[in-house]
Protein backbone atom coordinates (compact mmCIF):
# COMPACT_ATOMS: atom_id res chain seq x y z
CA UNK A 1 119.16 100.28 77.92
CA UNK A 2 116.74 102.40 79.33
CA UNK A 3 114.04 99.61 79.19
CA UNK A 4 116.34 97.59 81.52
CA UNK A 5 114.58 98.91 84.98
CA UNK A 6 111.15 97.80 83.79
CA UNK A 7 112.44 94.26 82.43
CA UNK A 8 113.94 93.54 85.52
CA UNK A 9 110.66 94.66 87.95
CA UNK A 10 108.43 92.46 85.91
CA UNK A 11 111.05 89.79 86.55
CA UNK A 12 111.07 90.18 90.01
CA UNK A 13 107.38 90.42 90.28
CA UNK A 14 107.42 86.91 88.41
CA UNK A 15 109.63 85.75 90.45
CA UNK A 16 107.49 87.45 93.57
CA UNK A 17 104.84 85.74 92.57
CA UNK A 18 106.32 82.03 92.24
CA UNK A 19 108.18 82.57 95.71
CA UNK A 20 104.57 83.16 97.07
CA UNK A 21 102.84 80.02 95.41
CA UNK A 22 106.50 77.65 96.20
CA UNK A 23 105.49 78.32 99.85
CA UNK A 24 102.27 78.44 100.14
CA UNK A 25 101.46 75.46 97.98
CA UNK A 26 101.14 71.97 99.17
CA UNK A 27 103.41 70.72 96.81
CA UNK A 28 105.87 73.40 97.13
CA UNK A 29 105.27 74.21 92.83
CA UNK A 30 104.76 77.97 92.37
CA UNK A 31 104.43 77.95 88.62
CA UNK A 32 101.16 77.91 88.44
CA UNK A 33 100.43 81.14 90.34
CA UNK A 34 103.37 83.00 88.55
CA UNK A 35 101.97 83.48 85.31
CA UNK A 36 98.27 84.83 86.62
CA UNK A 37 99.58 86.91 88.92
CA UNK A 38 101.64 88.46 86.44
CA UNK A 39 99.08 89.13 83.91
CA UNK A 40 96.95 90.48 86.43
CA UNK A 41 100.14 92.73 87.70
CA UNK A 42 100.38 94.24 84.34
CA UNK A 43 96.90 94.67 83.71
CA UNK A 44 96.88 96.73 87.10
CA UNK A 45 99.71 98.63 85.21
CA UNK A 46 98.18 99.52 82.26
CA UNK A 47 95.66 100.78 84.62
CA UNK A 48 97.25 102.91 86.77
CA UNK A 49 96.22 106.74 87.15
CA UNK A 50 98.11 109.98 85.49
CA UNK A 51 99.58 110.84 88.61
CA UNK A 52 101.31 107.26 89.49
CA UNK A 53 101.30 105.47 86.11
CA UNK A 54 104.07 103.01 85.35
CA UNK A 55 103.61 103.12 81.33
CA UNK A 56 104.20 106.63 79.96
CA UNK A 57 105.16 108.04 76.65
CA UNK A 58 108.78 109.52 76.60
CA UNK A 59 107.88 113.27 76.33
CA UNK A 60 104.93 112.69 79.37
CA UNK A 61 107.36 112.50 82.60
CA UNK A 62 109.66 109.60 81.37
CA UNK A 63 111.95 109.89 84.51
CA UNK A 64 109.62 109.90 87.26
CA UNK A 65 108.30 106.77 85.83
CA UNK A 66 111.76 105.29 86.08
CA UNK A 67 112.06 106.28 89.67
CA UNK A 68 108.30 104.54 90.34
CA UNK A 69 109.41 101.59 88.09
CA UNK A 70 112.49 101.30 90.52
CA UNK A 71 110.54 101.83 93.62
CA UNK A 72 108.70 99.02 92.97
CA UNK A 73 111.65 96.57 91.70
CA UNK A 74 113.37 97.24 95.52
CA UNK A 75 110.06 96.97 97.17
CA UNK A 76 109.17 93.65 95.20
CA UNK A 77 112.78 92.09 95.60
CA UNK A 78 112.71 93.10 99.39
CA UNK A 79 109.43 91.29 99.30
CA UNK A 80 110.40 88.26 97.81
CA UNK A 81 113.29 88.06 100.32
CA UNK A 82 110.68 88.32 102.86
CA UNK A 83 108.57 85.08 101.48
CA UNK A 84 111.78 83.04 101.14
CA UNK A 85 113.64 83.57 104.53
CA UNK A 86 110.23 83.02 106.86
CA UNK A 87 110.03 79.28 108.09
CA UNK A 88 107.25 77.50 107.55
């Protein structure tokens, strides 16, 4: 259960990403930007500093990592809302 946040942000980011390439693409197809732009999203993850990293252990400040992890699901899904209610 507690794995559910993180599930659902890289979901959204996915599905972030796909909005972006359905609107921006010629053909309106945003499949083939999803899957890039979520391996580079994670490897930006993995990445991440002490102070604001997303992957912890569960002894090394578990909760605030929840709390980033659901930061950045409402930013992405507010996002994502953005790309698919602007006209074209």
């Amino acid at each position: 259960m507690d794995l559910t946040r993180e599930a659902a942000t890289v979901a959204a980011v996915a599905f972030l990403a796909s909005a972006v390439g359905w609107r921006h693409s010629p053909r309106g197809v945003g499949s083939p930007l999803a899957a890039p732009m979520l391996l580079l999203g994670m490897t930006v993850v993995a990445l991440l500093p002490a102070p604001v990293a997303l992957l912890v252990g569960v002894g090394d400040g578990w909760g605030a990592a929840h709390d980033r992890w659901t930061y950045l699901l409402a930013g992405t899904l507010l996002a994502a809302a953005g790309v698919l209610t602007v006209r074209r």
